[in-house]
C-alpha atoms as a PDB file:
ATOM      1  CA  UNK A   1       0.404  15.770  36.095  1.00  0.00           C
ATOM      2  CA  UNK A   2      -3.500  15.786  36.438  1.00  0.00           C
ATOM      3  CA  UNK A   3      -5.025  12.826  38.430  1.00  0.00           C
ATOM      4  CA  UNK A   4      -8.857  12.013  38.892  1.00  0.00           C
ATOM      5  CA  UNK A   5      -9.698  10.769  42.242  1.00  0.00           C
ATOM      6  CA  UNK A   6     -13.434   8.530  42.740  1.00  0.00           C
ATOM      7  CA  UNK A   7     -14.482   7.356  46.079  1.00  0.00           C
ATOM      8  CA  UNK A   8     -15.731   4.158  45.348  1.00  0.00           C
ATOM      9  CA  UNK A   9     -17.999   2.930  48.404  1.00  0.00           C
ATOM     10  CA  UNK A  10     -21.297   0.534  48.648  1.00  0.00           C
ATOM     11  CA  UNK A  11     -22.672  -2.464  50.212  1.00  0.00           C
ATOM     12  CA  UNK A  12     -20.881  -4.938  48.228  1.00  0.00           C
ATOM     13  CA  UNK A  13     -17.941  -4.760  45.719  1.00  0.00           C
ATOM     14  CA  UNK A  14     -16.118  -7.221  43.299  1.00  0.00           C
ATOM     15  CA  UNK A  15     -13.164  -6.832  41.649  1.00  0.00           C
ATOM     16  CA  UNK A  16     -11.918 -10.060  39.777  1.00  0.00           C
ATOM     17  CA  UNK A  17      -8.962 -10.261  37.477  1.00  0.00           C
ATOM     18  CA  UNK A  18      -8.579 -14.264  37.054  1.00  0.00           C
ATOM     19  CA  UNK A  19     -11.444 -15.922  37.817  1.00  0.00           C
ATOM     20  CA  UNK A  20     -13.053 -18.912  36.163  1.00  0.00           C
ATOM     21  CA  UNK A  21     -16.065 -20.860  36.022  1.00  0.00           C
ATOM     22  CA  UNK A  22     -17.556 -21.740  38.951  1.00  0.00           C
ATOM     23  CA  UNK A  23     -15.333 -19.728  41.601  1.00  0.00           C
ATOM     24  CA  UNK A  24     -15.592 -15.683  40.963  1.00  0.00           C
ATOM     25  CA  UNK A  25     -13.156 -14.600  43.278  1.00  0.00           C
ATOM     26  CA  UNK A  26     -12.307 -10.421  44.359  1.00  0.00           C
ATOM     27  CA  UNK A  27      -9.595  -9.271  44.373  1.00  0.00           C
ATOM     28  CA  UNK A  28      -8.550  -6.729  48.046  1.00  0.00           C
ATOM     29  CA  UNK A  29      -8.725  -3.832  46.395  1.00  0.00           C
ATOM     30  CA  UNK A  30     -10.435  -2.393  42.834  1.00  0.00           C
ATOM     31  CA  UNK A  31      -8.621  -3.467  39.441  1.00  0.00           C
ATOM     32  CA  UNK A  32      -7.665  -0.961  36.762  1.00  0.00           C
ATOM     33  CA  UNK A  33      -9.975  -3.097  34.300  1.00  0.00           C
ATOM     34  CA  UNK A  34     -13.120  -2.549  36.932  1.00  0.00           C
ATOM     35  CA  UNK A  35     -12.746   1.022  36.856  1.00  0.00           C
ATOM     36  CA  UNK A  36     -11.817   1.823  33.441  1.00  0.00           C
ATOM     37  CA  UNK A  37     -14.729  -0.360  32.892  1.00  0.00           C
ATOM     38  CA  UNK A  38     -17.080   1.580  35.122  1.00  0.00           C
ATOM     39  CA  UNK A  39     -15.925   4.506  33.354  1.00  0.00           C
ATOM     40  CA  UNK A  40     -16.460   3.803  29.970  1.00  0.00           C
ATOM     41  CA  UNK A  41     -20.101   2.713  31.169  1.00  0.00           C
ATOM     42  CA  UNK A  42     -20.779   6.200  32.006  1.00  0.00           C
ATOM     43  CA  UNK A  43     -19.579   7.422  28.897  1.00  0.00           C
ATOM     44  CA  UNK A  44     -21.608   4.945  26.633  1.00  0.00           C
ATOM     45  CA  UNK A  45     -18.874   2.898  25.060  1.00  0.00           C
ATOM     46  CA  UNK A  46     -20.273  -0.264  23.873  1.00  0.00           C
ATOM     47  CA  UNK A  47     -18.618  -3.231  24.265  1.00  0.00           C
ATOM     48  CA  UNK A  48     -17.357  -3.552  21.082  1.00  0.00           C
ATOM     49  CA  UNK A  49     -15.463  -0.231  20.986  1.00  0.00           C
ATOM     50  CA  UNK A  50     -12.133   0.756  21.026  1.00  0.00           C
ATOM     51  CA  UNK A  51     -10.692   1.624  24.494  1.00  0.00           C
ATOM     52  CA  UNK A  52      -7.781   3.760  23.111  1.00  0.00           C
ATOM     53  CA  UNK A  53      -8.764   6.869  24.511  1.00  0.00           C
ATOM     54  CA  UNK A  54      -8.147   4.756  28.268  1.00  0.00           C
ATOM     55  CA  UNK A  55      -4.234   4.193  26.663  1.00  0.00           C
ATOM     56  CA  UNK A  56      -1.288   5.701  29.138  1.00  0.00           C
ATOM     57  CA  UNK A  57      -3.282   6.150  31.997  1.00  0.00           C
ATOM     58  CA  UNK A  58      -1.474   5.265  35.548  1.00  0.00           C
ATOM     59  CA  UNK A  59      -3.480   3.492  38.224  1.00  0.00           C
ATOM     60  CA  UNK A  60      -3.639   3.776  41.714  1.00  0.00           C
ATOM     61  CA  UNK A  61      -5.810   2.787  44.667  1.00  0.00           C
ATOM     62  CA  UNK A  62      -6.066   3.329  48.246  1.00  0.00           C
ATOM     63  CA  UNK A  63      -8.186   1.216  50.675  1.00  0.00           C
ATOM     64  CA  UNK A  64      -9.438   3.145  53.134  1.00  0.00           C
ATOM     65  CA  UNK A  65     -11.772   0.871  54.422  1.00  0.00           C
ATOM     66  CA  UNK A  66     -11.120  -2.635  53.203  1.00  0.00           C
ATOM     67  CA  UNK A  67     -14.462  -4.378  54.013  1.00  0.00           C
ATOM     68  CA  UNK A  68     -14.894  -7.925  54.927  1.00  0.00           C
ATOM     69  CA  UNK A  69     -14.719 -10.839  52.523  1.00  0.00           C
ATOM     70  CA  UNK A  70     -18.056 -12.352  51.856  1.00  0.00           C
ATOM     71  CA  UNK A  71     -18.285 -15.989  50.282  1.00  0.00           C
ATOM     72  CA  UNK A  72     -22.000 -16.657  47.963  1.00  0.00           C
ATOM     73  CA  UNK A  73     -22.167 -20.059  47.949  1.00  0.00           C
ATOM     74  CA  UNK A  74     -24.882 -20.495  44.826  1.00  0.00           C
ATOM     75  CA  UNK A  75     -26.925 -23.724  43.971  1.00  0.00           C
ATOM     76  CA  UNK A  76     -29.113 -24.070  40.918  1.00  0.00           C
ATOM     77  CA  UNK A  77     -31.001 -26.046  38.716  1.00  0.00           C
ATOM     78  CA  UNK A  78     -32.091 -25.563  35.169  1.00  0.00           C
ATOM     79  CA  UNK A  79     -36.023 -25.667  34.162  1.00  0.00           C
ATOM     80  CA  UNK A  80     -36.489 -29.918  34.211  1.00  0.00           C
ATOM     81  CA  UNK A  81     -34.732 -29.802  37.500  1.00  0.00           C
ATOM     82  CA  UNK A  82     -30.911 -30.650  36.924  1.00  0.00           C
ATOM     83  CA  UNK A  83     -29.050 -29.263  39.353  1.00  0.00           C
ATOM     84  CA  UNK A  84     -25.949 -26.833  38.035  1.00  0.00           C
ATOM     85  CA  UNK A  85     -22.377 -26.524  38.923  1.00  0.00           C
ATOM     86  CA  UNK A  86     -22.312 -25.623  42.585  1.00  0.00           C
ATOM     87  CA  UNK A  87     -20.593 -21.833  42.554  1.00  0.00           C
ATOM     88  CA  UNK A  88     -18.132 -19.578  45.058  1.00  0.00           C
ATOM     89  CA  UNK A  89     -18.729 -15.995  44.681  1.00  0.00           C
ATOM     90  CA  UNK A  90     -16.982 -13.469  46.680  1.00  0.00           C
ATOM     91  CA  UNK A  91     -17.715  -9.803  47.643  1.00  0.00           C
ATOM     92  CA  UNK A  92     -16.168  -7.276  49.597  1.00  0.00           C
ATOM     93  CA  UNK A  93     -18.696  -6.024  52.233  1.00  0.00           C
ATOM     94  CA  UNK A  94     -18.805  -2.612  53.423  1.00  0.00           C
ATOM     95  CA  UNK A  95     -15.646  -1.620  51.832  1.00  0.00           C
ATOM     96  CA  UNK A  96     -14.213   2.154  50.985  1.00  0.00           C
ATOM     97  CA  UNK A  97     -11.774   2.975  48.256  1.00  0.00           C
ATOM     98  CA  UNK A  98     -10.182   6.028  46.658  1.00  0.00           C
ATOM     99  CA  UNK A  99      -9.236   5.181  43.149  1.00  0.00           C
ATOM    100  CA  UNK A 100      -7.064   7.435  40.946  1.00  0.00           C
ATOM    101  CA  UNK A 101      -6.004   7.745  36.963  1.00  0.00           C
ATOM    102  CA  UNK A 102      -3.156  10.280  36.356  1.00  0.00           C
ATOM    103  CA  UNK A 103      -3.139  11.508  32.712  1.00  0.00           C
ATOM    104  CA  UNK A 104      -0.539  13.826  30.733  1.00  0.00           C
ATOM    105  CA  UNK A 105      -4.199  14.923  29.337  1.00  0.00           C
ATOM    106  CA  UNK A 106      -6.398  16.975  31.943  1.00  0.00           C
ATOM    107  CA  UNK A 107      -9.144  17.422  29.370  1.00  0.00           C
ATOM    108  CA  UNK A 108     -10.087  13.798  28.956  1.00  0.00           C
ATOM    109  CA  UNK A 109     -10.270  13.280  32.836  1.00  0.00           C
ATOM    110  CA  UNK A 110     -12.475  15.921  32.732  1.00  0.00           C
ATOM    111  CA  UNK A 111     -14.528  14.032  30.346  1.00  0.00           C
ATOM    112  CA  UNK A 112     -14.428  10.951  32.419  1.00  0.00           C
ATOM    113  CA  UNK A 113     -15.542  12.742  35.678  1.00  0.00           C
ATOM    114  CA  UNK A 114     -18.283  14.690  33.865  1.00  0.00           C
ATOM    115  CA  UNK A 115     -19.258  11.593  32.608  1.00  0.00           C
ATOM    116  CA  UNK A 116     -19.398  10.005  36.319  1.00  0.00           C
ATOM    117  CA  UNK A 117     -21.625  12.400  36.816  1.00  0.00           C
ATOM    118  CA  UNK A 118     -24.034  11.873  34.812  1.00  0.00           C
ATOM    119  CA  UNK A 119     -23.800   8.360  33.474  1.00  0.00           C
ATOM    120  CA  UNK A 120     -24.970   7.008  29.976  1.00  0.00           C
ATOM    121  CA  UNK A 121     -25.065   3.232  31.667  1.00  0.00           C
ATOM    122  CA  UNK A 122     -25.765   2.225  35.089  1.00  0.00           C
ATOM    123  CA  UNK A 123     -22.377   1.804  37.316  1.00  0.00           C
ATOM    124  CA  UNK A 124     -21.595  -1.264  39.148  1.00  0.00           C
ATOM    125  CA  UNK A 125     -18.278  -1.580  41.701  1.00  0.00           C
ATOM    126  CA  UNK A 126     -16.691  -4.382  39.673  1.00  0.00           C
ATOM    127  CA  UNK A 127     -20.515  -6.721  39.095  1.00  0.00           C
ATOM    128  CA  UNK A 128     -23.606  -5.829  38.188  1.00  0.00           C
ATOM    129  CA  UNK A 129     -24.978  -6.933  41.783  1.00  0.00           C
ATOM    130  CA  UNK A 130     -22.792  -4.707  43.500  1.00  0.00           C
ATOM    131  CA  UNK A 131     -23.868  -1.040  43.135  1.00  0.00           C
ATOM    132  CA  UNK A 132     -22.709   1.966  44.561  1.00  0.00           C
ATOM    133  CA  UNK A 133     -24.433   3.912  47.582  1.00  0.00           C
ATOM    134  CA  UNK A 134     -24.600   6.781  45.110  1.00  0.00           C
ATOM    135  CA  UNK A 135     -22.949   9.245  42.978  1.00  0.00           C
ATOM    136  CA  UNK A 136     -19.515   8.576  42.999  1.00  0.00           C
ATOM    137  CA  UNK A 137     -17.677  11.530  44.265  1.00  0.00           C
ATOM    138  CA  UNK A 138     -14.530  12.632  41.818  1.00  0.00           C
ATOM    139  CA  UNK A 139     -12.379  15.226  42.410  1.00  0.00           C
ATOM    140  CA  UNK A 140      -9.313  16.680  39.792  1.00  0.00           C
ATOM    141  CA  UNK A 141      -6.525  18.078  41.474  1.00  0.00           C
ATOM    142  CA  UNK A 142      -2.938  19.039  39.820  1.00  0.00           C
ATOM    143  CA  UNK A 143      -1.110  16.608  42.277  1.00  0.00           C
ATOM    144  CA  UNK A 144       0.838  13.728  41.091  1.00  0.00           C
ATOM    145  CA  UNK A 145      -0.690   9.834  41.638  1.00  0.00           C
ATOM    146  CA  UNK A 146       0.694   9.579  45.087  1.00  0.00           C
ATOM    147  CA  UNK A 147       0.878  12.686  46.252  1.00  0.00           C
ATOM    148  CA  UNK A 148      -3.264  12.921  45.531  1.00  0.00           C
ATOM    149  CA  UNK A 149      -3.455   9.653  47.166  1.00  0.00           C
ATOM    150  CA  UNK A 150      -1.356  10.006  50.087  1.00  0.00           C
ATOM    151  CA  UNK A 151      -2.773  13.954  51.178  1.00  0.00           C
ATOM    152  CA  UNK A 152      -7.074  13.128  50.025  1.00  0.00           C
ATOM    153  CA  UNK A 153      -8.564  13.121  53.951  1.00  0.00           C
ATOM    154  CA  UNK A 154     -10.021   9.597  54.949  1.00  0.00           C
ATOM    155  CA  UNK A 155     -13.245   8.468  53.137  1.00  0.00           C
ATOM    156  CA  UNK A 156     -13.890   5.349  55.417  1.00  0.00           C
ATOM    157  CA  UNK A 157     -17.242   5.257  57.195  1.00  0.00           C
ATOM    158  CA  UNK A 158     -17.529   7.559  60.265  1.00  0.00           C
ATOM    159  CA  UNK A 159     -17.781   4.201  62.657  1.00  0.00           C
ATOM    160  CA  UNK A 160     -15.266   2.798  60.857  1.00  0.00           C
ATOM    161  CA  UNK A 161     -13.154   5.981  61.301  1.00  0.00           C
ATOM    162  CA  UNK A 162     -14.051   6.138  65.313  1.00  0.00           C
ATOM    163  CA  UNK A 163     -13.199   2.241  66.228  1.00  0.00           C
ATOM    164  CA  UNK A 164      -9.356   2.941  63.967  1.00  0.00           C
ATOM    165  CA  UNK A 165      -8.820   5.836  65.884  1.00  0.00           C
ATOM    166  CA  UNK A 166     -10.227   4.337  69.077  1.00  0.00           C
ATOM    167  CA  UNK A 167      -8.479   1.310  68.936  1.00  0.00           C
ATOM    168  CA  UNK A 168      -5.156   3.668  68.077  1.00  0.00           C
ATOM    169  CA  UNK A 169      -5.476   5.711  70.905  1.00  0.00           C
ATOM    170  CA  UNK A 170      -5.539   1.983  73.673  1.00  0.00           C
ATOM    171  CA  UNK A 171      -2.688   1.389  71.917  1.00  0.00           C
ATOM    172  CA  UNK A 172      -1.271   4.647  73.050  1.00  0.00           C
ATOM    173  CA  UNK A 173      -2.296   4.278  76.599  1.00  0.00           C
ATOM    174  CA  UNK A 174      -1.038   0.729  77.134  1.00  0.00           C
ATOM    175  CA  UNK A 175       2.540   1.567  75.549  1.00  0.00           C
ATOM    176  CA  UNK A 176       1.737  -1.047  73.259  1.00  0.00           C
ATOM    177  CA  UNK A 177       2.536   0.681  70.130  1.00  0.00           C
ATOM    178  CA  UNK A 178       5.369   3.653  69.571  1.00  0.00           C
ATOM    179  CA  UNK A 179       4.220   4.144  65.890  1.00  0.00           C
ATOM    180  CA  UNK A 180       0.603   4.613  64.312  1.00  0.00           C
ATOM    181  CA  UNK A 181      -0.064   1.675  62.765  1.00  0.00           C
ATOM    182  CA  UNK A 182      -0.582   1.711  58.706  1.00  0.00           C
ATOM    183  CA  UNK A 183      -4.422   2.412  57.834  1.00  0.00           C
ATOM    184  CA  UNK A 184      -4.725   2.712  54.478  1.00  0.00           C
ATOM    185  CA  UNK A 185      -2.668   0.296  52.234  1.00  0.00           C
ATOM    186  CA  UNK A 186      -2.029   2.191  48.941  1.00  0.00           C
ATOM    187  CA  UNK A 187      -0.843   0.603  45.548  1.00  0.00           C
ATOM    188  CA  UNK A 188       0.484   2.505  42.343  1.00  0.00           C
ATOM    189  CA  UNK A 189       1.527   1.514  38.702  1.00  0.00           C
ATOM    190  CA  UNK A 190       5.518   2.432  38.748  1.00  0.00           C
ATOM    191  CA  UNK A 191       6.378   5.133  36.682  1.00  0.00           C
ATOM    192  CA  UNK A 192       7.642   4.069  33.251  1.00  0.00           C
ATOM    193  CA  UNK A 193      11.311   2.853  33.235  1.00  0.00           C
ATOM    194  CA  UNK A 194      13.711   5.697  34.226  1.00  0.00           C
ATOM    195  CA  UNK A 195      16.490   4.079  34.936  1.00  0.00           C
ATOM    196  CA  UNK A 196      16.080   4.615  39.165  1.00  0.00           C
ATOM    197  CA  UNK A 197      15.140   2.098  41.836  1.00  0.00           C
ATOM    198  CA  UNK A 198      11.744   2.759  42.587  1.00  0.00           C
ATOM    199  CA  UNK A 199      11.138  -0.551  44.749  1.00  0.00           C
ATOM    200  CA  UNK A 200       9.740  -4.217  43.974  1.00  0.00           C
ATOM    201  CA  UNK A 201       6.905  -4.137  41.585  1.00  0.00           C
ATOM    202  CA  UNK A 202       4.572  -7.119  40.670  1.00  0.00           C
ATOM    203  CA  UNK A 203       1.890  -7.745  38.056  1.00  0.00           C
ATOM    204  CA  UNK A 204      -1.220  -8.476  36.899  1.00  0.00           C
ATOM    205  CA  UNK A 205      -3.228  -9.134  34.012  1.00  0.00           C
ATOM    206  CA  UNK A 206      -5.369  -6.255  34.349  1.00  0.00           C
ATOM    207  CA  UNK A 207      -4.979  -3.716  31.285  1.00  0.00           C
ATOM    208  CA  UNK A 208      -7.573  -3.818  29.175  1.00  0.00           C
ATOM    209  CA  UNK A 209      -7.469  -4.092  25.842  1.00  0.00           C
ATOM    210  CA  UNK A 210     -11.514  -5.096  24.741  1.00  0.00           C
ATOM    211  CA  UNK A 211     -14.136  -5.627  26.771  1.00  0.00           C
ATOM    212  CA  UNK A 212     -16.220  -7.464  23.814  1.00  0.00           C
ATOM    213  CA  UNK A 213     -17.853 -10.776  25.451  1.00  0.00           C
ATOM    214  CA  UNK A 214     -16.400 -12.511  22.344  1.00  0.00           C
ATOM    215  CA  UNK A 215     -13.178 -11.727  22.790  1.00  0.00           C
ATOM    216  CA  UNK A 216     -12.293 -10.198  26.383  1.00  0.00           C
ATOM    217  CA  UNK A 217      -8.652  -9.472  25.958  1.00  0.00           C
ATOM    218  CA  UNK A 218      -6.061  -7.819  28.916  1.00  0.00           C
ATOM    219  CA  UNK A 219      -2.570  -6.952  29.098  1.00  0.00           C
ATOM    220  CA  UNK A 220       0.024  -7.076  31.902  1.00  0.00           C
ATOM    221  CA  UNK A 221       0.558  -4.351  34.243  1.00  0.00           C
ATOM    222  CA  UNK A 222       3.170  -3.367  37.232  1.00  0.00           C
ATOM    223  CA  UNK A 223       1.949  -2.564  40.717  1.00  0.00           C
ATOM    224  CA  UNK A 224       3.399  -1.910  43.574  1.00  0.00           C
ATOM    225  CA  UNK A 225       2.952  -0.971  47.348  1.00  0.00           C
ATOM    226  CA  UNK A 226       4.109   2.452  48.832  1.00  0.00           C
ATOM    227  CA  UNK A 227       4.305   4.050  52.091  1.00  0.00           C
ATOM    228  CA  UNK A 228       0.699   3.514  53.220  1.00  0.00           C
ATOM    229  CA  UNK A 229      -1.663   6.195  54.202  1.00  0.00           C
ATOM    230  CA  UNK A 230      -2.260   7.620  58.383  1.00  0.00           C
ATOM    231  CA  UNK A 231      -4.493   9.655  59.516  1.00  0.00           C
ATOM    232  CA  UNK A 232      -3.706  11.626  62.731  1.00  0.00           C
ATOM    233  CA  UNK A 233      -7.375  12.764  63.010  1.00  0.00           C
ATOM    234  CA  UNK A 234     -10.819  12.648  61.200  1.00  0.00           C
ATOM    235  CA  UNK A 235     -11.576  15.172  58.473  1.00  0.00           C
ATOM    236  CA  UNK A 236     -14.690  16.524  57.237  1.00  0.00           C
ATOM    237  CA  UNK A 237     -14.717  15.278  53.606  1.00  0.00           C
ATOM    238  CA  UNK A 238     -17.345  18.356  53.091  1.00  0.00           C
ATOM    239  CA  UNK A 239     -15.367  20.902  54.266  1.00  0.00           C
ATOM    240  CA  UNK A 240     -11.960  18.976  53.001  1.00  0.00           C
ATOM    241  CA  UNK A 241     -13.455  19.384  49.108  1.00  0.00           C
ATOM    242  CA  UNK A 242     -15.058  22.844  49.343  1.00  0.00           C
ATOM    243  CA  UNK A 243     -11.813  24.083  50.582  1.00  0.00           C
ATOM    244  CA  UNK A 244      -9.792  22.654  47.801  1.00  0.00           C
ATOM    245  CA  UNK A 245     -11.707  23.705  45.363  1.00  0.00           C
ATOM    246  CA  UNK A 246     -11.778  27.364  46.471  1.00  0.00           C
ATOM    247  CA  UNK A 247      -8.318  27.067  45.930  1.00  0.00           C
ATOM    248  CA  UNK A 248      -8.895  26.227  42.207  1.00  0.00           C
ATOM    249  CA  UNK A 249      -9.859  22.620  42.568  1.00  0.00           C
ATOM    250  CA  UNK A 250     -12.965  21.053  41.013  1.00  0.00           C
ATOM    251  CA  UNK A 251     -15.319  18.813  42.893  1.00  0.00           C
END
């Protein structure tokens, strides 16, 4: 089944799914609501729109790089001087992440990457502070959700990359370690019900069903964690896409 893959990377990300008032908390990796958000920005849906044509996608994410949590402790006052509710905002700093929508439909991902390409509204990763580095690089491929997100090369930062692999390789040397430890954690909607065991899911209230400011509503969705992610070596992301898409891929 087609999947779209987006590298989502920048100085600061934000991906709430509960928060409230004066604490605006992130969750560790992007939410389905974030980047179906992002992507309907590009496309030029209003807020008052339908979202159908976002209906029986399946989510996944992979953190590649996972950043460092950053707390924005806010003060302010209003014009005769009152001071406002003291306010918690966190970010992600420095974070990486390879997001991914499967679809039964390859023509509307299509639409959704072309649309990344060239977007109708600016894109933000999760807030409108927190914007990306630059284009966010998509890539189709006929893979299913984990398979595209288990086999897509590392898209962490090349220092990033070095200290993993450097860190890996004292491990190595000091027989402290037998196994490589997990680098990238990676999280998947389950496949709909088919009668099999596919592991311990958990959810969230992150499907969206309007994104008006009147009347924000979201549904529950399943998650869960799978085998994560380790990579043996670094890749060339370059060389990585130009390959695949020789072979009949699309960058």
């Amino acid at each position: 089944m087609p999947v779209l893959t987006m590298v989502l990377k920048g100085p600061m990300q934000s991906w709430g799914s509960s928060s409230r008032f004066a604490r605006r908390d992130t969750n560790p990796v992007p939410t389905k609501s974030g980047v179906i958000g992002m992507i309907a920005a590009a496309l030029g849906i209003g807020r008052e729109d339908s979202l159908s044509r976002f209906e029986g996608l399946r989510f996944g994410v992979r953190a590649d790089q996972p950043g460092v949590l950053l707390d924005d402790y806010q003060t302010a006052k209003t014009e005769k001087g009152d001071m406002l509710p003291l306010s918690h905002r966190f970010y992600l700093q420095d974070a990486v992440f390879l997001a991914a929508l499967e679809s039964e439909d390859p023509v509307r991902l299509a639409e959704f990457q072309n649309a990344l390409r060239a977007p109708y509204y600016p894109l933000f990763l999760g807030r409108r502070t927190c914007v990306p580095d630059g284009p966010i690089v998509t890539f189709l491929t006929d893979l299913t959700l984990e398979e595209a997100l288990q086999s897509t090369p590392w898209q962490a930062e090349e220092w990033y990359q070095r200290r993993i692999l450097r860190s890996r390789e004292g491990a190595r040397k000091s027989d402290t370690a037998t196994t490589h430890p997990d680098v990238a954690e990676i999280i998947v909607e389950p496949l709909a019900d088919d009668g099999t065991n596919q592991g311990f899911s958990e959810t969230l209230n992150d499907e969206p069903r309007s994104f008006s400011p009147y009347d924000r509503q979201w549904a529950s969705r399943r998650y869960r964690r799978i085998a994560p992610a380790t990579f043996d070596d670094r890749y060339g992301h370059e060389d990585w896409f130009s390959a695949v898409s020789q072979a009949g891929g699309e960058q």
